[in-house]
N, C-alpha and C. Protein backbone atom coordinates (compact mmCIF):
# COMPACT_ATOMS: atom_id res chain seq x y z
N UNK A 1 -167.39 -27.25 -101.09
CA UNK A 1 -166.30 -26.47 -101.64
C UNK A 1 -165.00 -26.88 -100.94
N UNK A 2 -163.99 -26.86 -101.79
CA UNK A 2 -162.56 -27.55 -100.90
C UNK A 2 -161.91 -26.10 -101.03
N UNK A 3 -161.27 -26.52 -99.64
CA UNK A 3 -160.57 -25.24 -99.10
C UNK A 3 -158.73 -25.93 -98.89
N UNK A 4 -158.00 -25.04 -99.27
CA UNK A 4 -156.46 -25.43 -99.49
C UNK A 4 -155.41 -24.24 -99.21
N UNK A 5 -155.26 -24.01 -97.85
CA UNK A 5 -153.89 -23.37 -97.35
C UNK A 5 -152.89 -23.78 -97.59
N UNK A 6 -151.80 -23.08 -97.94
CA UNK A 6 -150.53 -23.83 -97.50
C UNK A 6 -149.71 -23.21 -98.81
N UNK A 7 -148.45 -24.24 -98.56
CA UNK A 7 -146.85 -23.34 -98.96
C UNK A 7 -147.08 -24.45 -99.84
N UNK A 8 -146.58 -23.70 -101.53
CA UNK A 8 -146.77 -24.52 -102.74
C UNK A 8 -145.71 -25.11 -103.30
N UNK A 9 -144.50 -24.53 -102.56
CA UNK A 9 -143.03 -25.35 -103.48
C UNK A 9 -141.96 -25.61 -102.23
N UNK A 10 -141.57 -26.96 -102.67
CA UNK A 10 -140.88 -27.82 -101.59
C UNK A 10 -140.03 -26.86 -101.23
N UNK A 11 -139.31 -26.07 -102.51
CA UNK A 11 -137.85 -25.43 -101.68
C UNK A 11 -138.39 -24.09 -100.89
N UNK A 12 -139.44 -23.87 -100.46
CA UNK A 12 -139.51 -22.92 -99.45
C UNK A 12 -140.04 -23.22 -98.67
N UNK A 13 -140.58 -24.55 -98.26
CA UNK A 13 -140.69 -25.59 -97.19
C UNK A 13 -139.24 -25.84 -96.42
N UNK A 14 -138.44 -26.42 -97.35
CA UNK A 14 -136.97 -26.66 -97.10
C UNK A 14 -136.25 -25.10 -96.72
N UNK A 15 -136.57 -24.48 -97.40
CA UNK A 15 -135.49 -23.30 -96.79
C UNK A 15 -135.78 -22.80 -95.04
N UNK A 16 -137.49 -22.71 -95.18
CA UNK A 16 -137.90 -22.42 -94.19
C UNK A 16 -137.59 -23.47 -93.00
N UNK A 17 -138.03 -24.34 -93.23
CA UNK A 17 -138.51 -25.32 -92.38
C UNK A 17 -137.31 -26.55 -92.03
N UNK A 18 -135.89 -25.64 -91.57
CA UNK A 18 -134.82 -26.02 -90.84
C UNK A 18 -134.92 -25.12 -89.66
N UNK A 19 -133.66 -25.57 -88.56
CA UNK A 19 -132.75 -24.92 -87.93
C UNK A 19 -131.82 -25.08 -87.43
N UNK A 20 -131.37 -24.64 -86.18
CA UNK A 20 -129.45 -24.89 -86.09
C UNK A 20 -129.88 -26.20 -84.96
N UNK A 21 -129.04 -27.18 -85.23
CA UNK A 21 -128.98 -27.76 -84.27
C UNK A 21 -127.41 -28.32 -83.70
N UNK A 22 -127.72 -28.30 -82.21
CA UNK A 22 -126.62 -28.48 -81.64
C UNK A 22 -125.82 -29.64 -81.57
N UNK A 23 -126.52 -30.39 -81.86
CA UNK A 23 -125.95 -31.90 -81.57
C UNK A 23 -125.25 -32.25 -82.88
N UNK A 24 -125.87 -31.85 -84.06
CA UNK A 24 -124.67 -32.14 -85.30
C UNK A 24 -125.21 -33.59 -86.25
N UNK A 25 -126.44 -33.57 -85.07
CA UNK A 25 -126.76 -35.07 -85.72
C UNK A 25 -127.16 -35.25 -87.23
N UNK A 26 -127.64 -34.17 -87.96
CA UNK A 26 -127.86 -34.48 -89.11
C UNK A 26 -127.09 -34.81 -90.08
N UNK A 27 -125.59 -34.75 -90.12
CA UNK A 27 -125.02 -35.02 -90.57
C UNK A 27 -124.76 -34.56 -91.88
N UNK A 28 -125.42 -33.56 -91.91
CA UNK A 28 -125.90 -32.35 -93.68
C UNK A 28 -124.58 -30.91 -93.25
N UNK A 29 -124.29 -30.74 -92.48
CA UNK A 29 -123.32 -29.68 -92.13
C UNK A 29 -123.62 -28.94 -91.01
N UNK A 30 -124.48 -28.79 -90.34
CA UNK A 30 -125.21 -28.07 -89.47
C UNK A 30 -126.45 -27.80 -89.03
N UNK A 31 -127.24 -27.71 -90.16
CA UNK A 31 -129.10 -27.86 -89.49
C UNK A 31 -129.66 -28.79 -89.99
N UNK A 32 -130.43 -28.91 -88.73
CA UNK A 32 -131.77 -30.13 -88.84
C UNK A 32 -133.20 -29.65 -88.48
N UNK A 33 -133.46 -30.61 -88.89
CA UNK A 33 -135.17 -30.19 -88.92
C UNK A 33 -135.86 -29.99 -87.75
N UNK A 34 -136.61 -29.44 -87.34
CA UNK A 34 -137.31 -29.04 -85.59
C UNK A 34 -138.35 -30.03 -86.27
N UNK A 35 -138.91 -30.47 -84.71
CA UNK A 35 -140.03 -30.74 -85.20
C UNK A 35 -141.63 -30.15 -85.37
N UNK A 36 -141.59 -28.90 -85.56
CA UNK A 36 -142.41 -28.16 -85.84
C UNK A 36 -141.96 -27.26 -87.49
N UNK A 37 -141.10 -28.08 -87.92
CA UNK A 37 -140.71 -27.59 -89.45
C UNK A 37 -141.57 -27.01 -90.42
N UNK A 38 -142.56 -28.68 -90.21
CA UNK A 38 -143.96 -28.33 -90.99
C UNK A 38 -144.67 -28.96 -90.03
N UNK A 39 -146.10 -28.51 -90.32
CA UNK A 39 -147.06 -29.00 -89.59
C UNK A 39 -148.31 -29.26 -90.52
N UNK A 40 -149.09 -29.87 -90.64
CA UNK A 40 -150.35 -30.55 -91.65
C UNK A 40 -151.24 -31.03 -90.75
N UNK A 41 -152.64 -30.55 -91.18
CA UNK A 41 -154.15 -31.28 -91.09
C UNK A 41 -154.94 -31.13 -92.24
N UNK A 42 -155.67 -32.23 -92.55
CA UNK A 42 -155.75 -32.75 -93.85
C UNK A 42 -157.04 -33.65 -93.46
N UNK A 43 -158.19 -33.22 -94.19
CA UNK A 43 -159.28 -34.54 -94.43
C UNK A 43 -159.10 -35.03 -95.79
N UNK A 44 -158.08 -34.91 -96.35
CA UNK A 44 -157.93 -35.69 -97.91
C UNK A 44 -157.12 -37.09 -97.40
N UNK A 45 -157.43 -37.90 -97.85
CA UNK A 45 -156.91 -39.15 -98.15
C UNK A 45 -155.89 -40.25 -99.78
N UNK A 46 -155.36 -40.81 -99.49
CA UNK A 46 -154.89 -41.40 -100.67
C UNK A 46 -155.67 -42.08 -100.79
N UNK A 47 -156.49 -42.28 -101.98
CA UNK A 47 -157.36 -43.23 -102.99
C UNK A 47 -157.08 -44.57 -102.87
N UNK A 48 -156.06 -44.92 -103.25
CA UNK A 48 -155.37 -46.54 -102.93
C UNK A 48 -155.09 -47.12 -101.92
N UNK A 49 -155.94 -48.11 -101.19
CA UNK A 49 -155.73 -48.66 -99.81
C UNK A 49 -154.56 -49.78 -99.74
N UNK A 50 -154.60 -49.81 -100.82
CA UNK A 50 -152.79 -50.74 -100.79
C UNK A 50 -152.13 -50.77 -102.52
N UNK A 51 -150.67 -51.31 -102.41
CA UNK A 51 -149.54 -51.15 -103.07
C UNK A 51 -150.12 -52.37 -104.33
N UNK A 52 -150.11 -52.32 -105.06
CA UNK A 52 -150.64 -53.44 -105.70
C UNK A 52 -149.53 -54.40 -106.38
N UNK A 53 -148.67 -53.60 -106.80
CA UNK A 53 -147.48 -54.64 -107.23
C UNK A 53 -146.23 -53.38 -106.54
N UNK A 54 -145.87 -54.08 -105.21
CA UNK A 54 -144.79 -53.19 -104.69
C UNK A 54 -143.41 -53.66 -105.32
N UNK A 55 -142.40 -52.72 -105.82
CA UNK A 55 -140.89 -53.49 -105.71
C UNK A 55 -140.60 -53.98 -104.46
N UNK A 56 -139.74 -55.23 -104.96
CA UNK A 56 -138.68 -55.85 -103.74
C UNK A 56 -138.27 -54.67 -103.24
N UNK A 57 -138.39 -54.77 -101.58
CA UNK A 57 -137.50 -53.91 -100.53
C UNK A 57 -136.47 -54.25 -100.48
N UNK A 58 -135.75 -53.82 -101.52
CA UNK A 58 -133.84 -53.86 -101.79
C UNK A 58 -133.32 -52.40 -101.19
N UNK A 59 -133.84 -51.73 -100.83
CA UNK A 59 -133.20 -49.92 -100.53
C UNK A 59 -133.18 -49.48 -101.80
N UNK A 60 -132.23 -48.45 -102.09
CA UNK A 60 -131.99 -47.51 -102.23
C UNK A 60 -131.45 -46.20 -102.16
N UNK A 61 -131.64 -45.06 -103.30
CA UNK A 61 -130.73 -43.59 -102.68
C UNK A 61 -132.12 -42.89 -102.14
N UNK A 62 -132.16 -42.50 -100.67
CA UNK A 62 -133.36 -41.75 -100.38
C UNK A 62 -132.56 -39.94 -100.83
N UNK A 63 -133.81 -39.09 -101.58
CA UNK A 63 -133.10 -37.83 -102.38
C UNK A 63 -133.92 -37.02 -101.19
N UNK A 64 -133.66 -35.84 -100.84
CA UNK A 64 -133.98 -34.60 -99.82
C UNK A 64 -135.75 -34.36 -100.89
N UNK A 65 -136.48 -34.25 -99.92
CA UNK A 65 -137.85 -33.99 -100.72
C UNK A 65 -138.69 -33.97 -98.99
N UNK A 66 -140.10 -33.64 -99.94
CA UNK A 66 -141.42 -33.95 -99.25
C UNK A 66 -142.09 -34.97 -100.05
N UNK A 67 -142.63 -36.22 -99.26
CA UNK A 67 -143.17 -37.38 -99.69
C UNK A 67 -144.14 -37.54 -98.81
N UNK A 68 -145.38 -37.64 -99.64
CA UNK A 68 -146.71 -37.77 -99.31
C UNK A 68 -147.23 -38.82 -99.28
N UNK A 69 -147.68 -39.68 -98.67
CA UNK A 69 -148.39 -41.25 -98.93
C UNK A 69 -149.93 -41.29 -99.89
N UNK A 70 -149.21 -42.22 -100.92
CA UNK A 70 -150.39 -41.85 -101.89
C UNK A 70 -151.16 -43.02 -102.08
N UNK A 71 -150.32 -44.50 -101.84
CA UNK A 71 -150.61 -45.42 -101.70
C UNK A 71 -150.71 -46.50 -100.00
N UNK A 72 -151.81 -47.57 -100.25
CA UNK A 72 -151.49 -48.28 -98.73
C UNK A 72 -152.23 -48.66 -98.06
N UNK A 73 -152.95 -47.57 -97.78
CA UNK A 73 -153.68 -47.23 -96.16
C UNK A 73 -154.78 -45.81 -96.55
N UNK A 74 -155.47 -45.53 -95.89
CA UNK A 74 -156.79 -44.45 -95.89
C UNK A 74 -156.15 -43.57 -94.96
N UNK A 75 -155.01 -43.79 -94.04
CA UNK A 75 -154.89 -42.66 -93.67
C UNK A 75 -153.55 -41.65 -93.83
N UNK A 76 -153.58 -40.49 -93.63
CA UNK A 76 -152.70 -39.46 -94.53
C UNK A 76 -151.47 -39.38 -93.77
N UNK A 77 -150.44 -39.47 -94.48
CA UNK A 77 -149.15 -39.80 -93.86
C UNK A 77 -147.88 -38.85 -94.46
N UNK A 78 -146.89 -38.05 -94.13
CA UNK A 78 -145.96 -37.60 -95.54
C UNK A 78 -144.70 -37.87 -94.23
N UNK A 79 -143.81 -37.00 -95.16
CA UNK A 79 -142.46 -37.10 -94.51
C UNK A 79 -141.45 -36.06 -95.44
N UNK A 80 -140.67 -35.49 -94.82
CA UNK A 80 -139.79 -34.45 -95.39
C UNK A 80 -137.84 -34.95 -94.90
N UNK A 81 -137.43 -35.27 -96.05
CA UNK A 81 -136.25 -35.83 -95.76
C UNK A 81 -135.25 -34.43 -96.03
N UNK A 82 -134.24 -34.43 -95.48
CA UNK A 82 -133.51 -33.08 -95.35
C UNK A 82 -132.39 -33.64 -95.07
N UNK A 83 -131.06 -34.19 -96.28
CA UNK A 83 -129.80 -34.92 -95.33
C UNK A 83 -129.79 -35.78 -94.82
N UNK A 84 -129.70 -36.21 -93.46
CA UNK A 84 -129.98 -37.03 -92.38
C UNK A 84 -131.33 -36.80 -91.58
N UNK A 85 -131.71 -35.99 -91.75
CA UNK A 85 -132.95 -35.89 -90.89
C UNK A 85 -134.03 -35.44 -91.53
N UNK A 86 -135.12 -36.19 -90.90
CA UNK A 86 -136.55 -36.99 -91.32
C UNK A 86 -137.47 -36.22 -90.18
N UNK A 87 -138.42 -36.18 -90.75
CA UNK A 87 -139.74 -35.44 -90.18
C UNK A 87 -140.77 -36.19 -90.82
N UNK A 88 -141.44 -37.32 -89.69
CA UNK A 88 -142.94 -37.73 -90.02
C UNK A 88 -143.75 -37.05 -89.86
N UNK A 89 -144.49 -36.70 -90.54
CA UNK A 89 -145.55 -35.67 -90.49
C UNK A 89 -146.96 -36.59 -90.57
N UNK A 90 -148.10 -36.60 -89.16
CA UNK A 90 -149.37 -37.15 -89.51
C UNK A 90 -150.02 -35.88 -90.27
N UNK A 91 -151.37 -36.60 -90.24
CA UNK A 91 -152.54 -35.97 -91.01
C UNK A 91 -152.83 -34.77 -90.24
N UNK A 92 -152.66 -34.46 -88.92
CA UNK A 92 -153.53 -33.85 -87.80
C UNK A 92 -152.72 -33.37 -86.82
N UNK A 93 -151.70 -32.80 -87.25
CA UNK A 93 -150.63 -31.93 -86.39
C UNK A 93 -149.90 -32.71 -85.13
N UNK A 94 -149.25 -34.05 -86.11
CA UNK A 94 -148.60 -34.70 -85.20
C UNK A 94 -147.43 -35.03 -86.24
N UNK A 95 -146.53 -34.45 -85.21
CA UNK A 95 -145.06 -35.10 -85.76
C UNK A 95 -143.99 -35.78 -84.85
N UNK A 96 -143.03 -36.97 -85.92
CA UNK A 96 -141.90 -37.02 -85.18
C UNK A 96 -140.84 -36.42 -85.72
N UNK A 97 -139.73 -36.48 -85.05
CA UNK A 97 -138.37 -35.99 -85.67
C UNK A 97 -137.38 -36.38 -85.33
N UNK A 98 -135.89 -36.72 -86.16
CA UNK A 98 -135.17 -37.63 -85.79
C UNK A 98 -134.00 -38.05 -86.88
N UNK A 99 -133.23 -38.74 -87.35
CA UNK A 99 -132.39 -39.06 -88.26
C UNK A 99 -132.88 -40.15 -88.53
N UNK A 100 -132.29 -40.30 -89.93
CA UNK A 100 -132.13 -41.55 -90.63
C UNK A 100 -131.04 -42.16 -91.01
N UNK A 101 -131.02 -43.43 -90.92
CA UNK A 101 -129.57 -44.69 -91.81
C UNK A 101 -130.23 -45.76 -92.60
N UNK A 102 -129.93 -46.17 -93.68
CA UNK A 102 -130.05 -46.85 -94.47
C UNK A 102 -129.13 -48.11 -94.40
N UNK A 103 -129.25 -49.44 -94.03
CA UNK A 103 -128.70 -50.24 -94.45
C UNK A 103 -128.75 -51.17 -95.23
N UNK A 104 -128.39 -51.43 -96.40
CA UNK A 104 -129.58 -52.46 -97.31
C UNK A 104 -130.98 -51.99 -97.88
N UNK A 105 -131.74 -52.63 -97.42
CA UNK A 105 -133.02 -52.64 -97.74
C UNK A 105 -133.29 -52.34 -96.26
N UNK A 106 -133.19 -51.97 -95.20
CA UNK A 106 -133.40 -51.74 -94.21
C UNK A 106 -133.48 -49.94 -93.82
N UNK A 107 -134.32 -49.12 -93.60
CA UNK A 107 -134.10 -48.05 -93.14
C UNK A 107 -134.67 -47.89 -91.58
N UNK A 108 -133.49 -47.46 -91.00
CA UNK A 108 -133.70 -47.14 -89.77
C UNK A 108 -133.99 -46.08 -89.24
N UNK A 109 -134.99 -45.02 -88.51
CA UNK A 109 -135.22 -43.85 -88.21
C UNK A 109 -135.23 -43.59 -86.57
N UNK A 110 -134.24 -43.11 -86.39
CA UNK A 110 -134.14 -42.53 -84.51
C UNK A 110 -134.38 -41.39 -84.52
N UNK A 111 -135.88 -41.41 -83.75
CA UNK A 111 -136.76 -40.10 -83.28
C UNK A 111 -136.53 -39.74 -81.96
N UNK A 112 -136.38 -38.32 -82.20
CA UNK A 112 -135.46 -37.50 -80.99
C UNK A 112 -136.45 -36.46 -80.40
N UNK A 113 -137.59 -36.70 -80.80
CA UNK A 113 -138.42 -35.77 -80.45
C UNK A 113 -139.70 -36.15 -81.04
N UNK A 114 -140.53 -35.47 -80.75
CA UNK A 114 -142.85 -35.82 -80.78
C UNK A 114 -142.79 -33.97 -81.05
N UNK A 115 -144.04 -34.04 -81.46
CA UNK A 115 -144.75 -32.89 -81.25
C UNK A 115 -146.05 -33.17 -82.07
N UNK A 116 -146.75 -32.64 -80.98
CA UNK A 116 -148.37 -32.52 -81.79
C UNK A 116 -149.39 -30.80 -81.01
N UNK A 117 -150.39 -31.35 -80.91
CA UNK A 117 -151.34 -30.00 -80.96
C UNK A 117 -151.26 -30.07 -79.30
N UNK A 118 -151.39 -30.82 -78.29
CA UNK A 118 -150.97 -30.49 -77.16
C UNK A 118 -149.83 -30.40 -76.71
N UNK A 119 -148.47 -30.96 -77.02
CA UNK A 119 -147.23 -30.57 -76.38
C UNK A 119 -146.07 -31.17 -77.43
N UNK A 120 -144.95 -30.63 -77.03
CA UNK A 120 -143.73 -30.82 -77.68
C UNK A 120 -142.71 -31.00 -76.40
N UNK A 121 -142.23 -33.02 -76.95
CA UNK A 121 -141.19 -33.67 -75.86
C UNK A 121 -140.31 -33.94 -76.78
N UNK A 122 -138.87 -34.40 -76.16
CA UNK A 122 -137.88 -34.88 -76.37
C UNK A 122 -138.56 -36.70 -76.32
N UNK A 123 -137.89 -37.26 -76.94
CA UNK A 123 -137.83 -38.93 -77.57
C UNK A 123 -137.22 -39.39 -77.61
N UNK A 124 -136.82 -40.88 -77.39
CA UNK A 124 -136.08 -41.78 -77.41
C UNK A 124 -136.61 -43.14 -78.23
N UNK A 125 -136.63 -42.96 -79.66
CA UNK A 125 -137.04 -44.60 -80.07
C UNK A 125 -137.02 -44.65 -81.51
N UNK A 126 -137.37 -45.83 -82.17
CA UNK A 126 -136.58 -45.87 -83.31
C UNK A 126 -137.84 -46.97 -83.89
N UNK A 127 -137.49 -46.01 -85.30
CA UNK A 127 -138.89 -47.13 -86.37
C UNK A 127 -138.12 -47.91 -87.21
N UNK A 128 -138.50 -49.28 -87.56
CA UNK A 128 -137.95 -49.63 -88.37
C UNK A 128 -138.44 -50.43 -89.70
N UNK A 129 -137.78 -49.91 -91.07
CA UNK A 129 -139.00 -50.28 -92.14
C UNK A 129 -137.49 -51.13 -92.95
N UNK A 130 -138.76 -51.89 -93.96
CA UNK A 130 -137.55 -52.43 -95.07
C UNK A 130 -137.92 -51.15 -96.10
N UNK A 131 -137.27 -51.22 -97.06
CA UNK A 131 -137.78 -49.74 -97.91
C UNK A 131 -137.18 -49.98 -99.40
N UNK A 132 -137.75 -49.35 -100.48
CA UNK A 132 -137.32 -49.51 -101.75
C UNK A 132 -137.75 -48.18 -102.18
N UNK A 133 -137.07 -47.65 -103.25
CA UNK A 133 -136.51 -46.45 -103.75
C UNK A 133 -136.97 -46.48 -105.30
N UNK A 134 -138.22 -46.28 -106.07
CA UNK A 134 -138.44 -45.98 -107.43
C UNK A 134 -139.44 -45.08 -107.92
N UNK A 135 -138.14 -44.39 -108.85
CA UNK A 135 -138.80 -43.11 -109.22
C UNK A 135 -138.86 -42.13 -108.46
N UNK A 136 -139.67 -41.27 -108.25
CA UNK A 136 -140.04 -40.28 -107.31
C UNK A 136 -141.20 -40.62 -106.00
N UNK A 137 -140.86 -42.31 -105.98
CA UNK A 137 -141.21 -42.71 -105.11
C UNK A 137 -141.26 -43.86 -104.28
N UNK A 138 -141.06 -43.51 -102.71
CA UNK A 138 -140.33 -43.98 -101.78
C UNK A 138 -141.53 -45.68 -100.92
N UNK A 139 -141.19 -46.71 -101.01
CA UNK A 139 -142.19 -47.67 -100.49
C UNK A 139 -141.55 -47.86 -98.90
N UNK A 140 -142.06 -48.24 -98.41
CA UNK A 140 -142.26 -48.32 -96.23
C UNK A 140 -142.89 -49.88 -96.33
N UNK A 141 -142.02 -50.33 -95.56
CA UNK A 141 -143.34 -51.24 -94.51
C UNK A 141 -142.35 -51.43 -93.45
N UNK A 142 -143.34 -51.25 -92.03
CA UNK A 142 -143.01 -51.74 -90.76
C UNK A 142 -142.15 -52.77 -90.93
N UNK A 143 -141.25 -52.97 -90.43
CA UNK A 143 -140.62 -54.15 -89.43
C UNK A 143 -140.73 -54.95 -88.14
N UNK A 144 -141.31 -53.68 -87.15
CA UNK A 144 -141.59 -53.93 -86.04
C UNK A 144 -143.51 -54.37 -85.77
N UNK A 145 -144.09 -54.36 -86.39
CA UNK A 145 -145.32 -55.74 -86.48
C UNK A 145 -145.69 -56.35 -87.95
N UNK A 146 -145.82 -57.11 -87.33
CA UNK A 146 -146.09 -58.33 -88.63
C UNK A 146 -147.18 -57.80 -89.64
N UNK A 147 -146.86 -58.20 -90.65
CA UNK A 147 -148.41 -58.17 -91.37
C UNK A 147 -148.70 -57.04 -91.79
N UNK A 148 -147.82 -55.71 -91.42
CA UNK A 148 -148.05 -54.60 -92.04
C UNK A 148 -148.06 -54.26 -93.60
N UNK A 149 -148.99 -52.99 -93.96
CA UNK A 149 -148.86 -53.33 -95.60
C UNK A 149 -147.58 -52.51 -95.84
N UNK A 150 -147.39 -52.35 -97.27
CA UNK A 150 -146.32 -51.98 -97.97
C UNK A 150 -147.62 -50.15 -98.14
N UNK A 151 -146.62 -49.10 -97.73
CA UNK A 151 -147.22 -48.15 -98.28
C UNK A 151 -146.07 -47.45 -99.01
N UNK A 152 -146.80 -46.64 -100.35
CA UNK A 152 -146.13 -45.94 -101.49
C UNK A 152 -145.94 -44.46 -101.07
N UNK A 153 -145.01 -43.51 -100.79
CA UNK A 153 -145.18 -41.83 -100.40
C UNK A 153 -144.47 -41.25 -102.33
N UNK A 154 -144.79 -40.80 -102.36
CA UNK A 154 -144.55 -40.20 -104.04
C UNK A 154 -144.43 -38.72 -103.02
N UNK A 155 -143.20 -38.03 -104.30
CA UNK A 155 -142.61 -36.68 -103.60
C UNK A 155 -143.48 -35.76 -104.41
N UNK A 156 -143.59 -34.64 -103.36
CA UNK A 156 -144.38 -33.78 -104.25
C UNK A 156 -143.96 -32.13 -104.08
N UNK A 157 -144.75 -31.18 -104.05
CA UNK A 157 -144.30 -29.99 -104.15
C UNK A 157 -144.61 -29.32 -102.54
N UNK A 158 -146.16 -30.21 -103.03
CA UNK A 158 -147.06 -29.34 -101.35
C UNK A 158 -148.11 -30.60 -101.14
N UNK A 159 -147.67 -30.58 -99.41
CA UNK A 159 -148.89 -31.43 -98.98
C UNK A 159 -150.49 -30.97 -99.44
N UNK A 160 -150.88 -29.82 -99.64
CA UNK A 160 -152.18 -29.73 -100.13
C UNK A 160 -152.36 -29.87 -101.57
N UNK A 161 -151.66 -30.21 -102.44
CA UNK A 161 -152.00 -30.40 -104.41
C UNK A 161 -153.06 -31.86 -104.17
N UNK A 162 -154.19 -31.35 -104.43
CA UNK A 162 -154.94 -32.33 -104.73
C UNK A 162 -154.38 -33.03 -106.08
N UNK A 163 -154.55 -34.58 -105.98
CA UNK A 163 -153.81 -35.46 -107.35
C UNK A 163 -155.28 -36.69 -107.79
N UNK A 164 -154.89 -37.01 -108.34
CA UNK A 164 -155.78 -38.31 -108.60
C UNK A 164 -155.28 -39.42 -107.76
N UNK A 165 -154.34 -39.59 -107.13
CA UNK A 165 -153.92 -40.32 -105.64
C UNK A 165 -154.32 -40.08 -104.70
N UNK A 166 -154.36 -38.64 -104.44
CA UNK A 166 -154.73 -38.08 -103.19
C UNK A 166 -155.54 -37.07 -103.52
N UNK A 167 -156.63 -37.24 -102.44
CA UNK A 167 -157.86 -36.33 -102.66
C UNK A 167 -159.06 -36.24 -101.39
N UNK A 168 -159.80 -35.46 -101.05
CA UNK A 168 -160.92 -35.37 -100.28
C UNK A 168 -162.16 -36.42 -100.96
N UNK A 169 -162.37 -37.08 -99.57
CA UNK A 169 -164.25 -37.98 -100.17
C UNK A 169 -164.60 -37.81 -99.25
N UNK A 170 -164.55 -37.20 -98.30
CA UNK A 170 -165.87 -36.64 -97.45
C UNK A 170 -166.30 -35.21 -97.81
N UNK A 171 -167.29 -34.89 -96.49
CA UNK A 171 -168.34 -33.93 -96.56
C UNK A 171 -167.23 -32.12 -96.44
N UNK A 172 -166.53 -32.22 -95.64
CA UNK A 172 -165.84 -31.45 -95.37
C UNK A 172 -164.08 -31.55 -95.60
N UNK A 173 -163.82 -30.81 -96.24
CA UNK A 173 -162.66 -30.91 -97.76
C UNK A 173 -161.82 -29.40 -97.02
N UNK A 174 -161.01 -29.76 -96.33
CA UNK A 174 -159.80 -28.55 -96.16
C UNK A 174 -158.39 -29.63 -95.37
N UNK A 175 -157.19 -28.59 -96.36
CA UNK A 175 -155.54 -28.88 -95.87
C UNK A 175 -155.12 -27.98 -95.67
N UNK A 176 -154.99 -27.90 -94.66
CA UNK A 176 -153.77 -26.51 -94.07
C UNK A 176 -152.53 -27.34 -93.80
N UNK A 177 -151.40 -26.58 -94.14
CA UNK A 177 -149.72 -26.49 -93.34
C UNK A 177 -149.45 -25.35 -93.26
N UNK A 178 -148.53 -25.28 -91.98
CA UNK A 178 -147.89 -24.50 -91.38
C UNK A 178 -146.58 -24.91 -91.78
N UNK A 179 -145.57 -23.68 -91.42
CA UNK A 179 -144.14 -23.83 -91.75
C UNK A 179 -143.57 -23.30 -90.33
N UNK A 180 -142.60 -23.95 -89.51
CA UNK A 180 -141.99 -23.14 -88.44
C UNK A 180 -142.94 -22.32 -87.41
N UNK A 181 -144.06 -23.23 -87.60
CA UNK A 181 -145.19 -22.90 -86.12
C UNK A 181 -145.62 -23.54 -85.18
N UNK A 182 -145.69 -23.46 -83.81
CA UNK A 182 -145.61 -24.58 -83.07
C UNK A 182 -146.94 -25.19 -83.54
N UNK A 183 -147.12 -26.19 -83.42
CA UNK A 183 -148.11 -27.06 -83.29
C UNK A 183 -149.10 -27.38 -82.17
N UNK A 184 -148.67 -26.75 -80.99
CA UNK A 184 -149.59 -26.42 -79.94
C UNK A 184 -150.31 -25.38 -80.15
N UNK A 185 -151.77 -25.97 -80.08
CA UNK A 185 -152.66 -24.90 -79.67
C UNK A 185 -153.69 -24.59 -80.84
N UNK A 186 -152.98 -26.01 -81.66
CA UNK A 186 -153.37 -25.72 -83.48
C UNK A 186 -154.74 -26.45 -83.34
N UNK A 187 -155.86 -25.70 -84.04
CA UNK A 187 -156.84 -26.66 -84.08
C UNK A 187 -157.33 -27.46 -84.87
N UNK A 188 -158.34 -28.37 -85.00
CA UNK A 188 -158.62 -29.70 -85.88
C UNK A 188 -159.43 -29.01 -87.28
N UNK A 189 -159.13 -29.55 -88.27
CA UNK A 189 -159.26 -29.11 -89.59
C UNK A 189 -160.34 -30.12 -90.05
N UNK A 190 -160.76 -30.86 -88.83
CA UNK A 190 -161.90 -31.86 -89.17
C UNK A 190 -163.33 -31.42 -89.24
């Protein structure tokens, strides 16, 4: 039997899942994302282990959403764009947090902070992808090692909507998110 917690529409993800920040860095007027905004554990996976015909990484307009990785890789990946600031969200109550710039086909992300199920630090470091922009959905690949694949995140409502992209194939089938809860102390949904 699959089991599915969680908050069903982006804009009360988004309403919730800001706050004030001091530094200004988001560059949206005043709040940015904590990194305990949202939090996700998830034994569902995306179906598609890679991009099969990706667009050229020319960029793009990245739009404020939650984007789920549907294509790529087996393991579960999203991200919540808000303005300037970006929240990677893993499968298993690990996040970063941080701003984004776009140059080209180049997107750059400086993470200002970690948080997962044992602790929440301040950060210093920066990911860097080429990226392309179609439809309601956003393509990634590393910059910083070679050989990485191209993965697809398609925006959605709620990290738990099971899709024909994304779905449970194992024995034990549950997604929980949290909104604005620490992530310490959270336990494994495995």
């Amino acid at each position: 039997m699959k089991t599915a917690m969680g908050f069903g529409v982006l804009l009360s993800l988004l309403a919730v899942g800001c706050g004030n920040s001091d530094d200004g860095e988001d560059g949206g007027g005043g709040s940015a994302l904590q990194c305990s905004a949202v939090g996700w554990c998830s034994t569902w996976y995306p179906t598609s282990r890679e991009v099969a015909n990706p667009p050229a990484l020319t960029g793009g307009t990245l739009a404020d959403g939650l984007y789920r990785m549907a294509q790529g890789s087996h393991h579960s990946q999203a991200m919540l764009i808000q303005g300037k600031s970006i929240l990677l969200i893993g499968r298993s109550w690990s996040n970063f947090v941080g701003t984004w710039k776009a140059d080209g086909g180049k997107l750059t992300v400086s993470v200002t902070g970690n948080c997962d199920e044992l602790e929440e630090k301040r950060m210093t470091t920066q990911f860097t992808y080429a990226f392309a922009v179609q439809g309601n959905t956003v393509y990634l690949q590393d910059l910083e090692t070679e050989g990485r694949p191209v993965l697809g995140f398609q925006k959605v409502s709620s990290l738990c909507e099971e899709t024909a992209t994304f779905t449970c194939d194992s024995r034990i089938c549950s997604c929980i998110t949290t909104t604005n809860k620490p992530l310490t102390g959270q336990t494994s949904c495995d």
